[in-house]
N, C-alpha and C. Protein backbone atom coordinates (compact mmCIF):
# COMPACT_ATOMS: atom_id res chain seq x y z
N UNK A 1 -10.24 -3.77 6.37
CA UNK A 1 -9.47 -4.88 6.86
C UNK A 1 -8.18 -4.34 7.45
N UNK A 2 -8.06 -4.64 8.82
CA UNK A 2 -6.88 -4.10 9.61
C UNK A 2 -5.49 -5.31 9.01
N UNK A 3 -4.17 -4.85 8.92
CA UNK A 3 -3.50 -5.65 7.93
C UNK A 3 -2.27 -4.92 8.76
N UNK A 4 -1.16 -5.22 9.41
CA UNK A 4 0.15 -5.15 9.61
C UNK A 4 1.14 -5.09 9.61
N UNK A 5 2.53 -4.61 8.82
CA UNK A 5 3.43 -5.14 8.88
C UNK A 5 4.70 -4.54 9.61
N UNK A 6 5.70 -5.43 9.56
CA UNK A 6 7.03 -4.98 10.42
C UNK A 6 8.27 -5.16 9.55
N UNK A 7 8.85 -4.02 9.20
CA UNK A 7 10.15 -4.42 7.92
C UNK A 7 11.10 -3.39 8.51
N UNK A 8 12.48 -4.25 8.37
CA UNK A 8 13.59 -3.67 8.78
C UNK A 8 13.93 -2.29 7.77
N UNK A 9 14.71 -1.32 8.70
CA UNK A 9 15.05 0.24 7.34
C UNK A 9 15.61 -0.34 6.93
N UNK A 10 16.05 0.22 5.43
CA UNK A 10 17.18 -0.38 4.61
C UNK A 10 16.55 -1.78 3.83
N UNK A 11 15.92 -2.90 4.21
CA UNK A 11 15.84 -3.78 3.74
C UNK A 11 14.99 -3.97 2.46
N UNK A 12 15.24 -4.65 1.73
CA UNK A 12 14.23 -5.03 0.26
C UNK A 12 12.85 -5.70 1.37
N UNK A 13 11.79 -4.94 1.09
CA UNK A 13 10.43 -4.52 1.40
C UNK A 13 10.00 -6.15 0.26
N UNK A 14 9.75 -7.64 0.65
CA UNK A 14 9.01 -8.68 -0.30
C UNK A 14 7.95 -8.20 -0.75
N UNK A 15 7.20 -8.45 -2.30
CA UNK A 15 6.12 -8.29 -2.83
C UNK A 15 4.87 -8.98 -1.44
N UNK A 16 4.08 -8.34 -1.63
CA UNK A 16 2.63 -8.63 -1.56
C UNK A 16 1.80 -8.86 -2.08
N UNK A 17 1.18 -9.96 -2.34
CA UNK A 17 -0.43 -9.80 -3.11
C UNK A 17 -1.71 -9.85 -2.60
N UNK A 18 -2.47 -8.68 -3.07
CA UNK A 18 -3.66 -8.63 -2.66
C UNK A 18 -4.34 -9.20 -3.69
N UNK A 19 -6.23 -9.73 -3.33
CA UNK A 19 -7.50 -9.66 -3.68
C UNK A 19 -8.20 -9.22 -3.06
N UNK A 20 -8.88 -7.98 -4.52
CA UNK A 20 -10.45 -7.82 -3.97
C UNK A 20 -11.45 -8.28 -4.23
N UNK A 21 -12.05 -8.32 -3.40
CA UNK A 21 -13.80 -9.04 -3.65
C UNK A 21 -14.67 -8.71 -2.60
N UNK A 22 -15.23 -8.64 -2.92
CA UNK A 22 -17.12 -8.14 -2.16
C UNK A 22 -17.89 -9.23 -2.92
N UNK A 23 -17.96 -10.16 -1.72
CA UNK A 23 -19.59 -11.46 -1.53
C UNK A 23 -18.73 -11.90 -2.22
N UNK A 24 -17.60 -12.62 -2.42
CA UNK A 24 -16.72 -13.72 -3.05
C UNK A 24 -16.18 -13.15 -4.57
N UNK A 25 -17.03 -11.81 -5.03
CA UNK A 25 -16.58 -11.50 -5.98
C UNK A 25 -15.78 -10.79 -6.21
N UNK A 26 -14.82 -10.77 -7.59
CA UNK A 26 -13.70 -9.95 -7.95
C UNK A 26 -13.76 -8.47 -8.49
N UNK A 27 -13.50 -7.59 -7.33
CA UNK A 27 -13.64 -6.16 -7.85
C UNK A 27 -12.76 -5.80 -8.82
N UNK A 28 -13.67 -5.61 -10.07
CA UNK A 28 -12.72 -5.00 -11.43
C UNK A 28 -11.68 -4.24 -11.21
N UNK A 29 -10.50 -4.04 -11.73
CA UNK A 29 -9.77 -3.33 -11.67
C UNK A 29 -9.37 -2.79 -12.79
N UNK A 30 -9.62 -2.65 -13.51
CA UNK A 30 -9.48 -2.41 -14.98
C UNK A 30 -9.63 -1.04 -14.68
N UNK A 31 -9.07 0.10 -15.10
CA UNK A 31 -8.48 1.01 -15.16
C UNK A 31 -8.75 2.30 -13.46
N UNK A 32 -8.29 1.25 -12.82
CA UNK A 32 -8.42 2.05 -10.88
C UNK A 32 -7.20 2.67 -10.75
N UNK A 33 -6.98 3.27 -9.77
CA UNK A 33 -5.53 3.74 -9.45
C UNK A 33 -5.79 3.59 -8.06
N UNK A 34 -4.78 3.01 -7.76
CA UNK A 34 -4.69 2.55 -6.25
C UNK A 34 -2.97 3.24 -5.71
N UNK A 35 -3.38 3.98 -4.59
CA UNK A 35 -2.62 4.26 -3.83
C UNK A 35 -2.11 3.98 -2.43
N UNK A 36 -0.76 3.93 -1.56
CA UNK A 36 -0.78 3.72 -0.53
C UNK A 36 -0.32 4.62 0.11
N UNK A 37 0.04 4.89 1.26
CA UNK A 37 0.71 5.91 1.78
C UNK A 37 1.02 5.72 3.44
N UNK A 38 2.48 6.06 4.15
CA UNK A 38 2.79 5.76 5.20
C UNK A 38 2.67 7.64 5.86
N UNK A 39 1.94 7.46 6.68
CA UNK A 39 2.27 8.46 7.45
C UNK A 39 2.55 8.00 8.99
N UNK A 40 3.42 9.01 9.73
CA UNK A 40 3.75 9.04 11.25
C UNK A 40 2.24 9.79 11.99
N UNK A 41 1.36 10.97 11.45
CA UNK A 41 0.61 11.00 11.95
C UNK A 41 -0.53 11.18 10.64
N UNK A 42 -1.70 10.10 10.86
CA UNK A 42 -2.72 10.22 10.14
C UNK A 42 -3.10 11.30 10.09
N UNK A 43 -3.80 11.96 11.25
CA UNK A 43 -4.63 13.05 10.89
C UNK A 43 -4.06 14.59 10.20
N UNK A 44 -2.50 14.33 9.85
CA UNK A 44 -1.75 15.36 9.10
C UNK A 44 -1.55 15.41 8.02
N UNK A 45 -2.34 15.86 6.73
CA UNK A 45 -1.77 15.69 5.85
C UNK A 45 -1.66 17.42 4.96
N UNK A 46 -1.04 17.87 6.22
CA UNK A 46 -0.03 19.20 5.47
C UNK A 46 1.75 18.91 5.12
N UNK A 47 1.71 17.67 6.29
CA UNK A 47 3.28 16.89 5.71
C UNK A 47 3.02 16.08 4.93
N UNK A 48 4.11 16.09 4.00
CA UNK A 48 4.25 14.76 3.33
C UNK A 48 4.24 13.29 3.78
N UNK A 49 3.63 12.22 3.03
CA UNK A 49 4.21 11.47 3.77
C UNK A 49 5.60 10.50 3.99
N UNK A 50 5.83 9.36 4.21
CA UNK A 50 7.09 9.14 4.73
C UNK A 50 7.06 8.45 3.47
N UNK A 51 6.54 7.47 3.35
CA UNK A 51 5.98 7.04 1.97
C UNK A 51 4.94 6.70 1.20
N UNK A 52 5.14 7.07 0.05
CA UNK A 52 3.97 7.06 -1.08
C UNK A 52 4.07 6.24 -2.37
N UNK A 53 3.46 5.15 -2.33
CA UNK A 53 3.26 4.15 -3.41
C UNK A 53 1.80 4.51 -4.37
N UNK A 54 1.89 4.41 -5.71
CA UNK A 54 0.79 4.08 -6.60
C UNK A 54 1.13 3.33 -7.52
N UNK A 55 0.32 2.84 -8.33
CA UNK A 55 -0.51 1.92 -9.11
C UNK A 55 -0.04 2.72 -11.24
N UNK A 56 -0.39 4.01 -10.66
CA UNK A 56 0.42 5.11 -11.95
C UNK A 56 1.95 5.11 -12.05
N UNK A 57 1.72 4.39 -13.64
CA UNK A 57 2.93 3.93 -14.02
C UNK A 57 3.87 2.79 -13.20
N UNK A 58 3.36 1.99 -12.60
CA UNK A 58 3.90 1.30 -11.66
C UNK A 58 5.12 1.45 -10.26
N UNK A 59 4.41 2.74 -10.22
CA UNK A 59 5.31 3.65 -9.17
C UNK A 59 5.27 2.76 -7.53
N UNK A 60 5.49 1.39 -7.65
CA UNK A 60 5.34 0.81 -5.94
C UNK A 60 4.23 -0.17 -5.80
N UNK A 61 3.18 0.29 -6.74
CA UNK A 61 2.14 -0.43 -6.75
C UNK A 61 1.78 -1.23 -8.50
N UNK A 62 1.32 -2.88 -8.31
CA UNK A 62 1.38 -3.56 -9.63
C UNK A 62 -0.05 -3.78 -9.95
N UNK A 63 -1.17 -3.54 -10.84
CA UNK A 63 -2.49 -4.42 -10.81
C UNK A 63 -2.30 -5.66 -11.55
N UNK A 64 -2.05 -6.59 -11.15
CA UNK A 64 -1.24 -7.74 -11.72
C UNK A 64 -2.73 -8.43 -12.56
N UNK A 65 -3.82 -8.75 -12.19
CA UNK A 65 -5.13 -9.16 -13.05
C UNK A 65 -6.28 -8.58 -12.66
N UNK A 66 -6.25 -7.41 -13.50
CA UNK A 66 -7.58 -6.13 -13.07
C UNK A 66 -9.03 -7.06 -12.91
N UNK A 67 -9.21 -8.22 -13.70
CA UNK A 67 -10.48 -8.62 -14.11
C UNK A 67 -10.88 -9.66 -12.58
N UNK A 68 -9.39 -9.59 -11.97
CA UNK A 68 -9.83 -10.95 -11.03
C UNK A 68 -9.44 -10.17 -9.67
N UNK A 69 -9.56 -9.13 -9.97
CA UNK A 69 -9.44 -7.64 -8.55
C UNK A 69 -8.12 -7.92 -7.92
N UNK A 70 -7.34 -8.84 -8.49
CA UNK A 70 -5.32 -8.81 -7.92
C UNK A 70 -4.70 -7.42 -8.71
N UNK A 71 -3.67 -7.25 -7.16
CA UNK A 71 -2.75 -6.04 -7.28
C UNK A 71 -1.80 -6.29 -6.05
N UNK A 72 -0.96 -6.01 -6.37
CA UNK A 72 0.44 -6.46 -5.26
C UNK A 72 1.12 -4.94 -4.95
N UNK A 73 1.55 -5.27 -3.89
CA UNK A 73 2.40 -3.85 -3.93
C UNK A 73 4.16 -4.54 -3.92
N UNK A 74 4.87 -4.04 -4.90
CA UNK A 74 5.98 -4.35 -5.91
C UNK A 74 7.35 -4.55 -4.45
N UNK A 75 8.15 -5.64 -4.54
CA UNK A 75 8.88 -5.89 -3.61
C UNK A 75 9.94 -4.93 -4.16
N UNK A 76 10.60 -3.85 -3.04
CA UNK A 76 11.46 -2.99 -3.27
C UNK A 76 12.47 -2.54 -1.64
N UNK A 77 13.35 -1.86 -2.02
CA UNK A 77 13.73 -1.21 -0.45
C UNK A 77 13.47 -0.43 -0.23
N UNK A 78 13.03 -0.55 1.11
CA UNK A 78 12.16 1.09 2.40
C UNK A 78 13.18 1.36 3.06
N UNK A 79 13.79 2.49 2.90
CA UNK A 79 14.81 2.93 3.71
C UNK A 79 14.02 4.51 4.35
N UNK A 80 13.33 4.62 5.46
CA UNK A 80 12.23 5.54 6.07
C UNK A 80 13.02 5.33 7.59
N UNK A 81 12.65 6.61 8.01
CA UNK A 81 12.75 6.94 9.25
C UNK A 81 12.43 5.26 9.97
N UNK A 82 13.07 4.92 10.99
CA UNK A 82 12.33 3.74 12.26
C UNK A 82 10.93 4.72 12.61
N UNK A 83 9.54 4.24 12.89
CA UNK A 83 9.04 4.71 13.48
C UNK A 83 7.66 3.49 13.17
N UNK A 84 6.60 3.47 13.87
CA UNK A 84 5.44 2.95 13.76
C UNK A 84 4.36 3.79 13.14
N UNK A 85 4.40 3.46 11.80
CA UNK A 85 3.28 4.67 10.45
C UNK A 85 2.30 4.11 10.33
N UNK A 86 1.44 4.68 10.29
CA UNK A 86 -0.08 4.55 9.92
C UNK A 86 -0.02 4.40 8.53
N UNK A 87 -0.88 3.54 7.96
CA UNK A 87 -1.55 3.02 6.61
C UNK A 87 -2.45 2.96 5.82
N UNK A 88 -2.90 3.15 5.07
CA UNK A 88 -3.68 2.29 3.87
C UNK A 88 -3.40 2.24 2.73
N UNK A 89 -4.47 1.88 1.83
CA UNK A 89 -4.76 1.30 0.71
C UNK A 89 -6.04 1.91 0.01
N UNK A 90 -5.93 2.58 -0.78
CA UNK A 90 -7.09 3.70 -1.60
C UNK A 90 -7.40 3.23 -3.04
N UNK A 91 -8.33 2.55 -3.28
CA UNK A 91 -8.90 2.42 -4.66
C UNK A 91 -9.97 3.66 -5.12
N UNK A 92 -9.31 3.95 -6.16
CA UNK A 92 -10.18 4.47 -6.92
C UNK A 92 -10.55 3.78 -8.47
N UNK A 93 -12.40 3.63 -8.51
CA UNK A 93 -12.38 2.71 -10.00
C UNK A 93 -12.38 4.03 -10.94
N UNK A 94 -12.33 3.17 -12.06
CA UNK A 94 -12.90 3.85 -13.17
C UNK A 94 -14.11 4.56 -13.21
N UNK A 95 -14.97 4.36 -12.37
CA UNK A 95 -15.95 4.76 -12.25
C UNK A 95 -15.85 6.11 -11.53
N UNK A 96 -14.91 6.10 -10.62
CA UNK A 96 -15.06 7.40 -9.90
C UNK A 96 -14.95 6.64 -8.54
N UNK A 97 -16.07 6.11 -8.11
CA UNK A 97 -16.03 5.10 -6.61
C UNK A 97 -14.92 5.01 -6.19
N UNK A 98 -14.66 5.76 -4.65
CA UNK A 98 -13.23 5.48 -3.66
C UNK A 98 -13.38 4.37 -2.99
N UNK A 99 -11.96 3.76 -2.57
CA UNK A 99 -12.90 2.35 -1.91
C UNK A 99 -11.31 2.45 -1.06
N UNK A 100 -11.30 2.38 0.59
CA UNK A 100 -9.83 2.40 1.34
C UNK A 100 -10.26 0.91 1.91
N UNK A 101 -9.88 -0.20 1.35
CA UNK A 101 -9.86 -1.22 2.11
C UNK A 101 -8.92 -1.98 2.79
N UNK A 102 -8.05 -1.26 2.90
CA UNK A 102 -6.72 -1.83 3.82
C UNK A 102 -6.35 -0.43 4.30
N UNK A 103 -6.05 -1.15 5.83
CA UNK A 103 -5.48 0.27 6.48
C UNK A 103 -4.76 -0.80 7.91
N UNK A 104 -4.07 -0.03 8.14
CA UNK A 104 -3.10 -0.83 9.20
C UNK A 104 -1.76 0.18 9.79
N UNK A 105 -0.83 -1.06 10.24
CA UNK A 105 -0.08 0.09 11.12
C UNK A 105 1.62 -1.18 10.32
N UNK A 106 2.49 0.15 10.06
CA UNK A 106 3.50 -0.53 9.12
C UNK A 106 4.82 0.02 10.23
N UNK A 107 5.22 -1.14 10.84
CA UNK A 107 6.37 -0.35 12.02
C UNK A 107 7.76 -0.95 11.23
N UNK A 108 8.49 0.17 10.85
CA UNK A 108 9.96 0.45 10.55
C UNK A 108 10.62 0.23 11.62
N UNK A 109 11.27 -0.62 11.85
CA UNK A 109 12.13 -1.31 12.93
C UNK A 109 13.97 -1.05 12.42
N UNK A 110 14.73 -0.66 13.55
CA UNK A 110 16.16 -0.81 13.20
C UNK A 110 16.63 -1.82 12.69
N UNK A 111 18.24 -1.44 11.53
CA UNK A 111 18.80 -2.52 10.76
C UNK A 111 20.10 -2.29 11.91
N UNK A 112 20.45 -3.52 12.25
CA UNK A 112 20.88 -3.79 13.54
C UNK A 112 22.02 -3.38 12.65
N UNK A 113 22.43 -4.89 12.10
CA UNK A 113 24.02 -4.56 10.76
C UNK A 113 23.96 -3.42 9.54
N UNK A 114 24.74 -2.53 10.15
CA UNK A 114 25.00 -1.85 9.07
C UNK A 114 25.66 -1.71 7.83
């Protein structure tokens, strides 16, 4: 699922909530680790990226009701380079199964007032 967003540098980044489901149903979440990550160029990952959210220890990412496949990513401030970063969203279950179902393009736009 292609997914978008546009947030000023500097600014408190609002919560998000996601659901998963496949055929209307709720992908367990009960013990997954879900990661996100902003990079400037996808196909590089000898750099770091610009930013990196997970799910471990509630580092950016929340599984708010594992059983009903909700997880939000935690409203905070992105203070990152301006630039237009590439995205996703990486589940891994308990099981082992990777699952990237969000991926998109997250453009860091100038904070006009400083």
């Amino acid at each position: 699922m292609g997914l978008d967003f546009q947030h000023i540098k500097g600014d408190t980044f609002d919560a998000v909530d996601f659901v998963v489901k496949i055929n209307t149903i709720p992908v367990n979440l009960t013990g997954a680790v879900i990661k996100m990550q902003l990079r400037q160029d996808p196909y590089d990952h000898t750099t770091a990226p610009a930013l990196s959210l997970t799910s471990v220890a509630n580092a950016g990412i929340t599984i708010t009701e594992p059983t009903l496949g909700k997880f939000k990513i935690n409203s905070q401030i992105i203070n990152i380079d301006v630039f237009q970063y590439s995205y996703d969203i990486q589940i891994t279950l308990a099981s082992g199964v990777v699952k990237t179902y969000v991926t998109g393009l997250f453009n860091v736009v100038i904070d006009v007032s400083v």
